[in-house]
PDB file of N, CA and C in Angstrom:
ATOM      1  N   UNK A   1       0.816  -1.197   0.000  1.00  0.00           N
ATOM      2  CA  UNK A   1       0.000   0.000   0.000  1.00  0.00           C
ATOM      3  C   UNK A   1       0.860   1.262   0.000  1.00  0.00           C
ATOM      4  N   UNK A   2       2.118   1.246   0.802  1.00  0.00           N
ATOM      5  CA  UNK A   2       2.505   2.474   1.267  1.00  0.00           C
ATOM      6  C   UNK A   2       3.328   2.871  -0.448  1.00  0.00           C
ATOM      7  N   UNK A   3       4.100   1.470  -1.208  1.00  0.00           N
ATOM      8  CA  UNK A   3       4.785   2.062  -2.657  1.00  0.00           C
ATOM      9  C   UNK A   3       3.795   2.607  -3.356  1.00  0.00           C
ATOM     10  N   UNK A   4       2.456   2.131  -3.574  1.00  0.00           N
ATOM     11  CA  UNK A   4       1.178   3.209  -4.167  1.00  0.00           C
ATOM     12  C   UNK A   4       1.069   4.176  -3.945  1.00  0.00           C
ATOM     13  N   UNK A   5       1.170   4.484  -2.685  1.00  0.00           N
ATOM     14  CA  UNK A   5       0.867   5.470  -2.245  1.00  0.00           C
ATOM     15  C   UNK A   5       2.307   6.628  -2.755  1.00  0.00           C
ATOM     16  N   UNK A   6       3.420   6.172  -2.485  1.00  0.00           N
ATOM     17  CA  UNK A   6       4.551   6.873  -3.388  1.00  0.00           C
ATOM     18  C   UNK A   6       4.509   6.976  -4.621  1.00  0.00           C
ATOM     19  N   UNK A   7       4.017   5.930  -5.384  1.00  0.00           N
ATOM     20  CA  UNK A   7       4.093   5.950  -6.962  1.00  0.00           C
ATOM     21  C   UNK A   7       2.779   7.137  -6.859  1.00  0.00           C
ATOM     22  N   UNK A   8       1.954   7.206  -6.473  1.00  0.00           N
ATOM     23  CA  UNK A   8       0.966   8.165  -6.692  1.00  0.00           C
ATOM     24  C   UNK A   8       1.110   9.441  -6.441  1.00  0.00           C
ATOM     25  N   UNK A   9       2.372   9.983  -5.391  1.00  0.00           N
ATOM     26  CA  UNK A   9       2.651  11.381  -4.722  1.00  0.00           C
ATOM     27  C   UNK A   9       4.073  11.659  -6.074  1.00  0.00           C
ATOM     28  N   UNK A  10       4.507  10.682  -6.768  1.00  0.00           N
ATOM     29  CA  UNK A  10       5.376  11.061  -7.441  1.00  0.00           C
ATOM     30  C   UNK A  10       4.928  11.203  -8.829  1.00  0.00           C
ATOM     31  N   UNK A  11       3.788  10.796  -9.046  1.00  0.00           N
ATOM     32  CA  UNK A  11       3.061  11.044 -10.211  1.00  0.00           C
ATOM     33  C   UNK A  11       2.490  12.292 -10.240  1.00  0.00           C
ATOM     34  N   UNK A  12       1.961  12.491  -9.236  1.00  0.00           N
ATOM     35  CA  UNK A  12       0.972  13.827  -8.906  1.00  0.00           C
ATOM     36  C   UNK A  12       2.457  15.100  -9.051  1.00  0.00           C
ATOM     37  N   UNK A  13       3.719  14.907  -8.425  1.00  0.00           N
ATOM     38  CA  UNK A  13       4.515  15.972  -8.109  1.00  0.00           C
ATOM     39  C   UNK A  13       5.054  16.089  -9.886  1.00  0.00           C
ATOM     40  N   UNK A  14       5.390  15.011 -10.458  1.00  0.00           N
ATOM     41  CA  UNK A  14       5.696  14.986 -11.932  1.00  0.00           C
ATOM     42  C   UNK A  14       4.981  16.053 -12.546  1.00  0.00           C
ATOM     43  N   UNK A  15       3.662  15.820 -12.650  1.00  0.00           N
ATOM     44  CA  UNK A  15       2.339  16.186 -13.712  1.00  0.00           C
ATOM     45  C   UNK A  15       2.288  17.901 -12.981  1.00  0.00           C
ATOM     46  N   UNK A  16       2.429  18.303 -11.831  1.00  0.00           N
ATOM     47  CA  UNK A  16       2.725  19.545 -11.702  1.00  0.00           C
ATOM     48  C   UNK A  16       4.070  20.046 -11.749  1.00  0.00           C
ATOM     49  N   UNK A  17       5.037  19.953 -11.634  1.00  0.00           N
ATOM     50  CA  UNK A  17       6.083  20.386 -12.395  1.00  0.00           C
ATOM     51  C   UNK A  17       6.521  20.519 -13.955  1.00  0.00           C
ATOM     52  N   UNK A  18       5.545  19.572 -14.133  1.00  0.00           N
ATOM     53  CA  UNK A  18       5.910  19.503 -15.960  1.00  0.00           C
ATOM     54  C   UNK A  18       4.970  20.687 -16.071  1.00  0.00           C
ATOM     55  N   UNK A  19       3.789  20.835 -16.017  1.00  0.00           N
ATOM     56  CA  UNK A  19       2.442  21.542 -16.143  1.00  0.00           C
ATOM     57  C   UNK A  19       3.372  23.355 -15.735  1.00  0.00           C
ATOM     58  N   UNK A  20       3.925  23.281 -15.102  1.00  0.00           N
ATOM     59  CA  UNK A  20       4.790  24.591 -14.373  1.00  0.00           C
ATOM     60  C   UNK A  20       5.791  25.229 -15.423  1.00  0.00           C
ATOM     61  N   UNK A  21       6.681  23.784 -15.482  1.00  0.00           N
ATOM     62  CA  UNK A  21       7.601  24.124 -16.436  1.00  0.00           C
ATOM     63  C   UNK A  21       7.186  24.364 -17.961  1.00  0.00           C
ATOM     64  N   UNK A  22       6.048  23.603 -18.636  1.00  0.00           N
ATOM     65  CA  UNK A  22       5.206  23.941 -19.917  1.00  0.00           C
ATOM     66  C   UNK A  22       5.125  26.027 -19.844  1.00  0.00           C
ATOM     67  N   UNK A  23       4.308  26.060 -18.943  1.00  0.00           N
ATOM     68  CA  UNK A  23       3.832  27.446 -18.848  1.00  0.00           C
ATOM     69  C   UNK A  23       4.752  28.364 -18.761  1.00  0.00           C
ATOM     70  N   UNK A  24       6.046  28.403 -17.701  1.00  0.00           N
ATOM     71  CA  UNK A  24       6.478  29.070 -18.179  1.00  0.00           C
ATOM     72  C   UNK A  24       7.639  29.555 -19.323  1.00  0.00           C
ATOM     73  N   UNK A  25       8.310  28.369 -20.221  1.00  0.00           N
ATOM     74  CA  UNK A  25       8.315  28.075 -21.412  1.00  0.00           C
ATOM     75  C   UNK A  25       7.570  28.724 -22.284  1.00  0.00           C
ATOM     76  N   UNK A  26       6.888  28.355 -21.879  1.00  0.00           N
ATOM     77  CA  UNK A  26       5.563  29.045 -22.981  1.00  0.00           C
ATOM     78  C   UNK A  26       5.600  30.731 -23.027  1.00  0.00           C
ATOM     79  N   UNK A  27       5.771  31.338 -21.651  1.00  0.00           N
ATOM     80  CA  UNK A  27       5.534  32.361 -21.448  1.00  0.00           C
ATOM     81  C   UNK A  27       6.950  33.329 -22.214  1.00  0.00           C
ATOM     82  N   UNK A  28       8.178  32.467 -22.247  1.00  0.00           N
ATOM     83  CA  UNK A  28       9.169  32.904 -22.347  1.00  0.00           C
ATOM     84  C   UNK A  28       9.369  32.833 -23.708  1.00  0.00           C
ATOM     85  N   UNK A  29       9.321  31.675 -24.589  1.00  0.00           N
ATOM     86  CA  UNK A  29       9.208  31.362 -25.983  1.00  0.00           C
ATOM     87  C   UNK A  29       8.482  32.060 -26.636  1.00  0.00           C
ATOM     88  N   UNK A  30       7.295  31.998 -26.478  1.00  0.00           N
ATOM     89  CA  UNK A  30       6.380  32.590 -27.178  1.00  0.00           C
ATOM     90  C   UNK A  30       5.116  33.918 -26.530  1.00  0.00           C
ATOM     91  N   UNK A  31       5.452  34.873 -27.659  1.00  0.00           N
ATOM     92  CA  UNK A  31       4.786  36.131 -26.864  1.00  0.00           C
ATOM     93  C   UNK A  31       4.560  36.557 -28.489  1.00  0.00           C
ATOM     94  N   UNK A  32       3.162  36.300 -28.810  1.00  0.00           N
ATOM     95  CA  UNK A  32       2.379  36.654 -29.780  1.00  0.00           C
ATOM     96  C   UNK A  32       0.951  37.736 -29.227  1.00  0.00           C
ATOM     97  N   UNK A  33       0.790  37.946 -28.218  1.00  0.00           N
ATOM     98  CA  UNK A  33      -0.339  38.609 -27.367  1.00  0.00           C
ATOM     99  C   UNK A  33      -0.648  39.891 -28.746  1.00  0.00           C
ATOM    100  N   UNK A  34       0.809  40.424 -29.154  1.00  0.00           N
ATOM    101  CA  UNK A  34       0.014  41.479 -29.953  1.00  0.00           C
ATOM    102  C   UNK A  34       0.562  41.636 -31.526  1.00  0.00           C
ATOM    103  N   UNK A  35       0.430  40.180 -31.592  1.00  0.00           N
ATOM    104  CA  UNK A  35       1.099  40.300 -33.205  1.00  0.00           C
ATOM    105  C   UNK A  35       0.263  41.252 -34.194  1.00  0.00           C
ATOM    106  N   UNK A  36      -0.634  40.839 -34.417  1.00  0.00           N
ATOM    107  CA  UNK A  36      -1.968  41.438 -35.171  1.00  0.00           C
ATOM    108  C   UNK A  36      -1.674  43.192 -34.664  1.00  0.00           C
ATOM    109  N   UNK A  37      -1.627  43.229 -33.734  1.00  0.00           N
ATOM    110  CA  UNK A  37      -1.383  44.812 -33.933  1.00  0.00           C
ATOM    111  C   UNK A  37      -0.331  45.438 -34.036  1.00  0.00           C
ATOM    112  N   UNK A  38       0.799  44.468 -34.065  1.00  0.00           N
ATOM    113  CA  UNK A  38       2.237  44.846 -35.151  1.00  0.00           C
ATOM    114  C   UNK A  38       2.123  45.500 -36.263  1.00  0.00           C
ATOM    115  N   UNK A  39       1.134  44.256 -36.916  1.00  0.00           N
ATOM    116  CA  UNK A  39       1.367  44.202 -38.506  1.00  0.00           C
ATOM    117  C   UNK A  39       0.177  45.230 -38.941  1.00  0.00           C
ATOM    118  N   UNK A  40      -0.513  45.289 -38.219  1.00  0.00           N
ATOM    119  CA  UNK A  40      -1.888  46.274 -38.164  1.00  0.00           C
ATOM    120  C   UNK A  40      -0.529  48.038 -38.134  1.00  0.00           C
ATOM    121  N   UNK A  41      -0.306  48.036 -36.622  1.00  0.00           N
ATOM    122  CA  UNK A  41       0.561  49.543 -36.678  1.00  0.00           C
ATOM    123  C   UNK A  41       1.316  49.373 -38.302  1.00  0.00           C
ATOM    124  N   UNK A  42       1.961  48.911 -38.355  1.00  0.00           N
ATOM    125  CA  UNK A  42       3.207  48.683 -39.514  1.00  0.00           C
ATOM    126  C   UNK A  42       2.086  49.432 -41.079  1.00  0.00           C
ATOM    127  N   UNK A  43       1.222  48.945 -41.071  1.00  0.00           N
ATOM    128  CA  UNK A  43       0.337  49.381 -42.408  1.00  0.00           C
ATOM    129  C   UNK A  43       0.054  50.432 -42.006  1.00  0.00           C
ATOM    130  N   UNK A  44      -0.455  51.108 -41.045  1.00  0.00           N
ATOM    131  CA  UNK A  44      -0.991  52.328 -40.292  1.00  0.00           C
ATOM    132  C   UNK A  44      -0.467  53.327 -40.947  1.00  0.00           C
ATOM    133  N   UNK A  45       1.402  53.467 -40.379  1.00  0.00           N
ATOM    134  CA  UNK A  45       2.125  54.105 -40.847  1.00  0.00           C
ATOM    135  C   UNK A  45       2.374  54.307 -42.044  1.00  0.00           C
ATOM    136  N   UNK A  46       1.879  52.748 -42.572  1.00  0.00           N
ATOM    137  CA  UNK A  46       2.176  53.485 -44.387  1.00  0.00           C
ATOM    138  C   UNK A  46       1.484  54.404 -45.033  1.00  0.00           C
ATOM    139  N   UNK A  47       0.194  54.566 -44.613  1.00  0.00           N
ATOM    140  CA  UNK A  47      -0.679  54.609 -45.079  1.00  0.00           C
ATOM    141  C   UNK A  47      -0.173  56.798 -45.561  1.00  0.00           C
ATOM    142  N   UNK A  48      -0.880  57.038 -46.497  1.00  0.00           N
ATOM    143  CA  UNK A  48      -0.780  58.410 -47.041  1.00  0.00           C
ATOM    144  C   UNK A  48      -2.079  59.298 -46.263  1.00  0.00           C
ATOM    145  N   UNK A  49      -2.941  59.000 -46.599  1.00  0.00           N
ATOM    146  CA  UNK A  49      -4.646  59.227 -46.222  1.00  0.00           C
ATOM    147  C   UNK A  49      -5.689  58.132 -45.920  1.00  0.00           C
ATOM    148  N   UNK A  50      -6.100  58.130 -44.722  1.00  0.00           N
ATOM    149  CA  UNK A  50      -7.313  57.558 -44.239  1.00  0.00           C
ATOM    150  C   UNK A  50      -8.702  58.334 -44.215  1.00  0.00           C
ATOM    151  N   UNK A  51      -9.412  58.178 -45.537  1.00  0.00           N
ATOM    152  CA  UNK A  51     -10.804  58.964 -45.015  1.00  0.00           C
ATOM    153  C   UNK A  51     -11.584  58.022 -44.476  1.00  0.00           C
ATOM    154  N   UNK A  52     -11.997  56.836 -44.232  1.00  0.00           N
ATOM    155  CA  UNK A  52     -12.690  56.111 -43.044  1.00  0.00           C
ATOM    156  C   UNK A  52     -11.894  55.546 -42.454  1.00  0.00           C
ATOM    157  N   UNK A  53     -11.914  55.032 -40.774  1.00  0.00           N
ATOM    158  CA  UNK A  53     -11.140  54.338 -39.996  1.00  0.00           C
ATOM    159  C   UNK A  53     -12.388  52.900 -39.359  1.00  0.00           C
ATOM    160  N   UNK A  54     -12.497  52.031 -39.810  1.00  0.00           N
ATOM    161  CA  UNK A  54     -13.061  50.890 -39.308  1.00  0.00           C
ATOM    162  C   UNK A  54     -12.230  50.537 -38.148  1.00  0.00           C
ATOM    163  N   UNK A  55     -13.177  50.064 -37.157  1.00  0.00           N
ATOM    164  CA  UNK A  55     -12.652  49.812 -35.855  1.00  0.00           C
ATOM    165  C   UNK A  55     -13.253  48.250 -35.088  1.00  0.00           C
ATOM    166  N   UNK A  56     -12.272  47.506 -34.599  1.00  0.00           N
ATOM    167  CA  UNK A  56     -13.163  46.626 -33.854  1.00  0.00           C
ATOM    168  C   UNK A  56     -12.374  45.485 -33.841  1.00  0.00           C
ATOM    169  N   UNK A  57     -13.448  44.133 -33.023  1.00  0.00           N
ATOM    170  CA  UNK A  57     -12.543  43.048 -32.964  1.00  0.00           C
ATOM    171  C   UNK A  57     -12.679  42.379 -34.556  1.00  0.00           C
ATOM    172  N   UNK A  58     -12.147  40.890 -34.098  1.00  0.00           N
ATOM    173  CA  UNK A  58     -12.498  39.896 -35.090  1.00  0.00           C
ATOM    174  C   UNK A  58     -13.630  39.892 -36.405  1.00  0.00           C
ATOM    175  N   UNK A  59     -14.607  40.283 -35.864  1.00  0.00           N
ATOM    176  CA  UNK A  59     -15.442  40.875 -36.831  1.00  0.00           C
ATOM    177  C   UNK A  59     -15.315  41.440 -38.191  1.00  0.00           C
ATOM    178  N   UNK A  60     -14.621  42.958 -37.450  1.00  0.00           N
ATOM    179  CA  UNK A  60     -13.819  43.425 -38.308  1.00  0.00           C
ATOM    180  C   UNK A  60     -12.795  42.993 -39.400  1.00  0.00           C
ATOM    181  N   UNK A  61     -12.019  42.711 -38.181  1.00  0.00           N
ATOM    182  CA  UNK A  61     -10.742  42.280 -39.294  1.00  0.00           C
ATOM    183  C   UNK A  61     -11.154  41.388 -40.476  1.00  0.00           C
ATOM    184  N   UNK A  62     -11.706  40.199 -39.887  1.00  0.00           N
ATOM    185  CA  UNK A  62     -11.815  39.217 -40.832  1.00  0.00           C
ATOM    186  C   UNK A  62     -13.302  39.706 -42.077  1.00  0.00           C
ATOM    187  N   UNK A  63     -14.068  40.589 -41.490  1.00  0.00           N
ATOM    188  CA  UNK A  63     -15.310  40.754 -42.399  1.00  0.00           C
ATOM    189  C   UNK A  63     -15.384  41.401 -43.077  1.00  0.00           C
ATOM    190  N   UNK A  64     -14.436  42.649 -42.869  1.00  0.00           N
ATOM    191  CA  UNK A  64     -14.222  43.680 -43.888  1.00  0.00           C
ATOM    192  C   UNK A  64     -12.959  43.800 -44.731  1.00  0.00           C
ATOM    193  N   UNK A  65     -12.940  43.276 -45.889  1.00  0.00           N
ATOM    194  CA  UNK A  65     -12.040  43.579 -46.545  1.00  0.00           C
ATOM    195  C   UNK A  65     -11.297  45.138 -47.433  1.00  0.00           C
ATOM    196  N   UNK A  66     -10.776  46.034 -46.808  1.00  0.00           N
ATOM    197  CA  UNK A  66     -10.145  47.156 -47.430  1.00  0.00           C
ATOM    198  C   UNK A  66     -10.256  47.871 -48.891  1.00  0.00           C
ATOM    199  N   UNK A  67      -9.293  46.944 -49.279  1.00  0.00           N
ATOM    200  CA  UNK A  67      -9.309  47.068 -50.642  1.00  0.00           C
ATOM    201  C   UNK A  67     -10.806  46.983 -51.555  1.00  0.00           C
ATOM    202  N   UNK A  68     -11.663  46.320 -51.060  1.00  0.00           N
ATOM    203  CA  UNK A  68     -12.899  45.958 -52.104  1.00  0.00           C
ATOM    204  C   UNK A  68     -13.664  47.325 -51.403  1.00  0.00           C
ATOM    205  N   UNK A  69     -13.771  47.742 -49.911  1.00  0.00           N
ATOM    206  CA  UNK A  69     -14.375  48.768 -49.610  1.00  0.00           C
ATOM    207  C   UNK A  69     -13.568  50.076 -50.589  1.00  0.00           C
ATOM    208  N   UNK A  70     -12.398  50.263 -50.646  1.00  0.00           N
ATOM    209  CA  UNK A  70     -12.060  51.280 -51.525  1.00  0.00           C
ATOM    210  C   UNK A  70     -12.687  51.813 -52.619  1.00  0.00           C
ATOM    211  N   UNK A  71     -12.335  50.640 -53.307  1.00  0.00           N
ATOM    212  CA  UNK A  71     -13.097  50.524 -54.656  1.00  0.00           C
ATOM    213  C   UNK A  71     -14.501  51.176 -54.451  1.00  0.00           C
ATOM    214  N   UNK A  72     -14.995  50.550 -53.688  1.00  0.00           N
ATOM    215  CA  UNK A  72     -16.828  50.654 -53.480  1.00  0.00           C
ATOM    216  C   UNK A  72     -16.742  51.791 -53.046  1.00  0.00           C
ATOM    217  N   UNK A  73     -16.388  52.837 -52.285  1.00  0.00           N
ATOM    218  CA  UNK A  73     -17.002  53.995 -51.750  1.00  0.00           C
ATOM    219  C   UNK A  73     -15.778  55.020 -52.353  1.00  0.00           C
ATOM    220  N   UNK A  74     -14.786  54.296 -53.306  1.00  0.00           N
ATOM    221  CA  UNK A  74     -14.105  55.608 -53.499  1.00  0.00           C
ATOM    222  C   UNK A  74     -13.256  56.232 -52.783  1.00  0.00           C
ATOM    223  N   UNK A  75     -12.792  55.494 -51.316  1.00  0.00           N
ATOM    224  CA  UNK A  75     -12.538  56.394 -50.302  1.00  0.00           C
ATOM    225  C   UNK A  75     -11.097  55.826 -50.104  1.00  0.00           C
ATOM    226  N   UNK A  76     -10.618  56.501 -49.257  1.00  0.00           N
ATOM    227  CA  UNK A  76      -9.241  55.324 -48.914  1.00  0.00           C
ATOM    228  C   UNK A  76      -9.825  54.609 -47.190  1.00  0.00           C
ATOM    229  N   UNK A  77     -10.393  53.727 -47.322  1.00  0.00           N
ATOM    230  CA  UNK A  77     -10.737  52.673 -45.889  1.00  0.00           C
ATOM    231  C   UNK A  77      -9.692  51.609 -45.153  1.00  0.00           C
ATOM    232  N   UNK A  78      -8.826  52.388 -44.023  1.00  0.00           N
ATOM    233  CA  UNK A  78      -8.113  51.354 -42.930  1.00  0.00           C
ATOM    234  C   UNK A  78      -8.640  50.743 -42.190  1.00  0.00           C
ATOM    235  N   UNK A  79      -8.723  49.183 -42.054  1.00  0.00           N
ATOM    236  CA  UNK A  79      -9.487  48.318 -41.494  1.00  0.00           C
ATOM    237  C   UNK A  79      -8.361  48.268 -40.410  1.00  0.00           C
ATOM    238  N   UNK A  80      -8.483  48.607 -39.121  1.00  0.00           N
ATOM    239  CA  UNK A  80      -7.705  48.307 -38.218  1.00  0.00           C
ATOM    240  C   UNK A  80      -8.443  47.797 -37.063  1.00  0.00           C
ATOM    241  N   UNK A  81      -9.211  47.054 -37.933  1.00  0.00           N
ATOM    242  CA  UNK A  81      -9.422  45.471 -36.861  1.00  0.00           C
ATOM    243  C   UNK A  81      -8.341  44.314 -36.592  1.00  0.00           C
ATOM    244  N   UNK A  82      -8.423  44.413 -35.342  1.00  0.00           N
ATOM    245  CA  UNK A  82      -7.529  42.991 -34.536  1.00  0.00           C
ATOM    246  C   UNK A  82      -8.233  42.001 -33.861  1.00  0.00           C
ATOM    247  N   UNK A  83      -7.923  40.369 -33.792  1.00  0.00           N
ATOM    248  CA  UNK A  83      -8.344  39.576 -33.049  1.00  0.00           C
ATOM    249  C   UNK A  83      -8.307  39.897 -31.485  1.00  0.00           C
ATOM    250  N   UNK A  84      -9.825  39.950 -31.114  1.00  0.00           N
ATOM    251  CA  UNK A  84      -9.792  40.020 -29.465  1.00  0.00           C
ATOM    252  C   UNK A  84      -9.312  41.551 -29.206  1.00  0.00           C
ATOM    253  N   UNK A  85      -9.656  42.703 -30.195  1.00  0.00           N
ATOM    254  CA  UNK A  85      -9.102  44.060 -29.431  1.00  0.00           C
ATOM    255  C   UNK A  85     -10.256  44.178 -28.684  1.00  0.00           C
ATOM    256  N   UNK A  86      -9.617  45.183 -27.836  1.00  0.00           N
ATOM    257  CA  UNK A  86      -9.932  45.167 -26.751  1.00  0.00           C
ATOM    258  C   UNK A  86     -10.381  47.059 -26.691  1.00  0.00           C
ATOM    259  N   UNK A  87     -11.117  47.599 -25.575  1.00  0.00           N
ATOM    260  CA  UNK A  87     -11.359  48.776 -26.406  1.00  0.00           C
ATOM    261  C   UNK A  87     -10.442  50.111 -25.919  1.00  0.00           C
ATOM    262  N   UNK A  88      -9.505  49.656 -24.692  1.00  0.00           N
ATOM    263  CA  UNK A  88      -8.419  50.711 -24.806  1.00  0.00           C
ATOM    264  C   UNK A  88      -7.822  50.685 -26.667  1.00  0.00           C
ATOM    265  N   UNK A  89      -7.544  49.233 -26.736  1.00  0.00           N
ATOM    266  CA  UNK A  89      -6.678  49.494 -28.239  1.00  0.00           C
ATOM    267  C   UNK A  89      -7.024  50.182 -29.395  1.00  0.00           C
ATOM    268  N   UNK A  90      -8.732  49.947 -29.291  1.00  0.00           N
ATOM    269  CA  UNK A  90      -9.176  50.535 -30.079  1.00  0.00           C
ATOM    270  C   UNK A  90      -8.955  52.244 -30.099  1.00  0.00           C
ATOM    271  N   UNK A  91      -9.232  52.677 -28.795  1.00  0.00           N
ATOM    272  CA  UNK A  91      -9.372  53.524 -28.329  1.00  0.00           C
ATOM    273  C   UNK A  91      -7.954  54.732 -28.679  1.00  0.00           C
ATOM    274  N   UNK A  92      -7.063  53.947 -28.854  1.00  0.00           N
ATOM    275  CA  UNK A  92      -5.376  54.371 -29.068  1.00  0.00           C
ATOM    276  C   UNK A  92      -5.483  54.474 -30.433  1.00  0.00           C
ATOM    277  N   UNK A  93      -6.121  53.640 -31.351  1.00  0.00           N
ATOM    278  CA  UNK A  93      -6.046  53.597 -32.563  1.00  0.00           C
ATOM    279  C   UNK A  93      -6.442  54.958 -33.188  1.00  0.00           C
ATOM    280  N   UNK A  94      -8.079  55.279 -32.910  1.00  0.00           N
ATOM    281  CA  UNK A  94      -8.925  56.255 -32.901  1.00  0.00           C
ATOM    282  C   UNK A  94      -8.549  57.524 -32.605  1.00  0.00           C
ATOM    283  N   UNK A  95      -7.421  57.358 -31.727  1.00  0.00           N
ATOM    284  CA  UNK A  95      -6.963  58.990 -31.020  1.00  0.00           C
ATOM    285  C   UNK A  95      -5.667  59.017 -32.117  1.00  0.00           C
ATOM    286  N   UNK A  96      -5.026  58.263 -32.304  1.00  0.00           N
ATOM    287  CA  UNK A  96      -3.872  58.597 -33.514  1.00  0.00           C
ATOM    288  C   UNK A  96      -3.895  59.047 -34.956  1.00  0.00           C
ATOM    289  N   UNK A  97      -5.288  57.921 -35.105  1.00  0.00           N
ATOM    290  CA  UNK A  97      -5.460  58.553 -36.531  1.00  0.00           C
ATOM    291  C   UNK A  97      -6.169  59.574 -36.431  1.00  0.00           C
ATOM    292  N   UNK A  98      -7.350  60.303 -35.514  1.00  0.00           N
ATOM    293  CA  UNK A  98      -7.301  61.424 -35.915  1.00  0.00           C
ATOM    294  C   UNK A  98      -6.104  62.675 -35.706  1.00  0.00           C
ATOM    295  N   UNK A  99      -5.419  62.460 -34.831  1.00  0.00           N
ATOM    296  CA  UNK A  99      -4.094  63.268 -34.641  1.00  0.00           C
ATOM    297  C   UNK A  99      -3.729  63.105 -35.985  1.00  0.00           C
ATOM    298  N   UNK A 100      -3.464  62.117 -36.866  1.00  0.00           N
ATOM    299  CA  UNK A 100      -2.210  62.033 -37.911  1.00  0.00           C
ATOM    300  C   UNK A 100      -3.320  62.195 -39.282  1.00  0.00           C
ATOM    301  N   UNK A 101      -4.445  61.635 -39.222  1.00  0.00           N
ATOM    302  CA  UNK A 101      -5.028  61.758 -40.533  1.00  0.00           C
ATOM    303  C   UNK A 101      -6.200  62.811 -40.815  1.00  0.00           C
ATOM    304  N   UNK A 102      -6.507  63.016 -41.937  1.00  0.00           N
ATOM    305  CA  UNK A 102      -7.942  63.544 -41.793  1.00  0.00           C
ATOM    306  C   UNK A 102      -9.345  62.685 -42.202  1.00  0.00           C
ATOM    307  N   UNK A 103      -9.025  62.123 -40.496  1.00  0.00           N
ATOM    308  CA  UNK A 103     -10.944  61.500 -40.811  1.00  0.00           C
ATOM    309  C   UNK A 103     -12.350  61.471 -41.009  1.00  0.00           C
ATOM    310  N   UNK A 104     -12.810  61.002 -42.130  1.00  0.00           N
ATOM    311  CA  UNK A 104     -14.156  61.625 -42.179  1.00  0.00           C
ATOM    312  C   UNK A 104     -15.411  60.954 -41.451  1.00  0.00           C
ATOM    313  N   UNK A 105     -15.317  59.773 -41.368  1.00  0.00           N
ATOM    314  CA  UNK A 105     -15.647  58.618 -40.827  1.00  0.00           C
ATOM    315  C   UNK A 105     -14.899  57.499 -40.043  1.00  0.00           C
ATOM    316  N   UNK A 106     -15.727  57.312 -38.861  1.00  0.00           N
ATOM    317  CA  UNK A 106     -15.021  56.081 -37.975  1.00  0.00           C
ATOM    318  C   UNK A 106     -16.338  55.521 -37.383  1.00  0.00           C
ATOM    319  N   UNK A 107     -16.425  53.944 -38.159  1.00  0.00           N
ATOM    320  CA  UNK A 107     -16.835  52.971 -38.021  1.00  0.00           C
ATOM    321  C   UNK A 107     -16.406  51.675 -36.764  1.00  0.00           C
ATOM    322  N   UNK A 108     -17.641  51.926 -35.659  1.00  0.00           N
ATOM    323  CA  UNK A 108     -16.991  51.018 -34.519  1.00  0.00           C
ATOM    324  C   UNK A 108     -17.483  49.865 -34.613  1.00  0.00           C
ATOM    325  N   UNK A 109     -16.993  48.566 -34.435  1.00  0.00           N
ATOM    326  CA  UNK A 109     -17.836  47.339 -33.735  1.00  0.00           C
ATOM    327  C   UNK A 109     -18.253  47.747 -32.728  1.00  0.00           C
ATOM    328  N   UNK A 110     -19.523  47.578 -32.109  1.00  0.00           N
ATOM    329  CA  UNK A 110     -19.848  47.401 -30.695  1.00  0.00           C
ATOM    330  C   UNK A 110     -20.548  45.913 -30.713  1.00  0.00           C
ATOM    331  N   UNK A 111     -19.711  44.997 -30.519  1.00  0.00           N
ATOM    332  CA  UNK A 111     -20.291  44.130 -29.980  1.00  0.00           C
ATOM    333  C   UNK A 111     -19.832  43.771 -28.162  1.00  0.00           C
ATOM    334  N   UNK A 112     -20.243  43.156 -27.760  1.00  0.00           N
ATOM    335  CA  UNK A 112     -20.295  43.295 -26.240  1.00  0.00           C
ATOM    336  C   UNK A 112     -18.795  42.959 -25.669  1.00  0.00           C
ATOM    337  N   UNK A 113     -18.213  41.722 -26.911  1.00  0.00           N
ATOM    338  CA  UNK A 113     -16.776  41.456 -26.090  1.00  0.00           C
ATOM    339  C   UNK A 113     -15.729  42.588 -26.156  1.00  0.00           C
ATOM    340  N   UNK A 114     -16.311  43.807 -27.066  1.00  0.00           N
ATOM    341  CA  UNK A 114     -15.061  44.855 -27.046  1.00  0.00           C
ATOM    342  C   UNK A 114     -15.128  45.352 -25.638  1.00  0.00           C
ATOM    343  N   UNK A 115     -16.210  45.863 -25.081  1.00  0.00           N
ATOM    344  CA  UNK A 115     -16.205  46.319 -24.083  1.00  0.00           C
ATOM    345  C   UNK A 115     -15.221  45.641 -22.482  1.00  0.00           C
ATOM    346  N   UNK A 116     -14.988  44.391 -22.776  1.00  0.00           N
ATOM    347  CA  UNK A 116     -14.373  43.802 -21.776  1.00  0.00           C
ATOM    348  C   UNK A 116     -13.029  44.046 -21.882  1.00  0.00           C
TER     349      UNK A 116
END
């Protein structure tokens, strides 16, 4: 009874140390938290003129495509939707480009998870 009882306290101490050591590995390796708004800033800056600024999470990004809105309204449209933004980010986005561009329109998601 009592080696069970060891094989079982050394199983249990294994499976949390590995579980420990995974995470923070993880934490150290990999730090993607704000890729999407890398590559999002990086176009930002290119950009010459923004007359609409689309804003929001996932939605966004993935639903609105740029280029075909151009075309369609004529306008120059930055989709600076990110997965999971959040609405400080948004919020940073919104205050820059109007500092840097002249906007005529800004289009928000409000769906409920921005707010969190």
């Amino acid at each position: 009874m009592e080696i069970r009882y060891k094989r079982f306290v050394k199983l249990i101490i294994f499976f949390v140390l590995f579980y420990f050591l995974c995470v923070v590995a993880a934490f150290f390796l990999k730090n993607d938290t704000v890729s999407y708004s890398r590559t999002i800033g990086r176009d930002f800056w290119k950009q010459q003129n923004i007359d609409i600024l689309v804003c929001g999470a996932s939605h966004v990004s993935h639903g609105i495509d740029a280029r075909i809105a151009d075309k369609k309204f004529n306008q120059n449209i930055f989709n600076s939707g990110t997965s999971s933004q959040s609405i400080n980010s948004t919020y940073a986005i919104i205050k820059q480009a109007i500092k840097q561009y002249d906007i005529k329109k800004i289009f928000l998601e409000t769906d409920y998870q921005i707010s969190i």
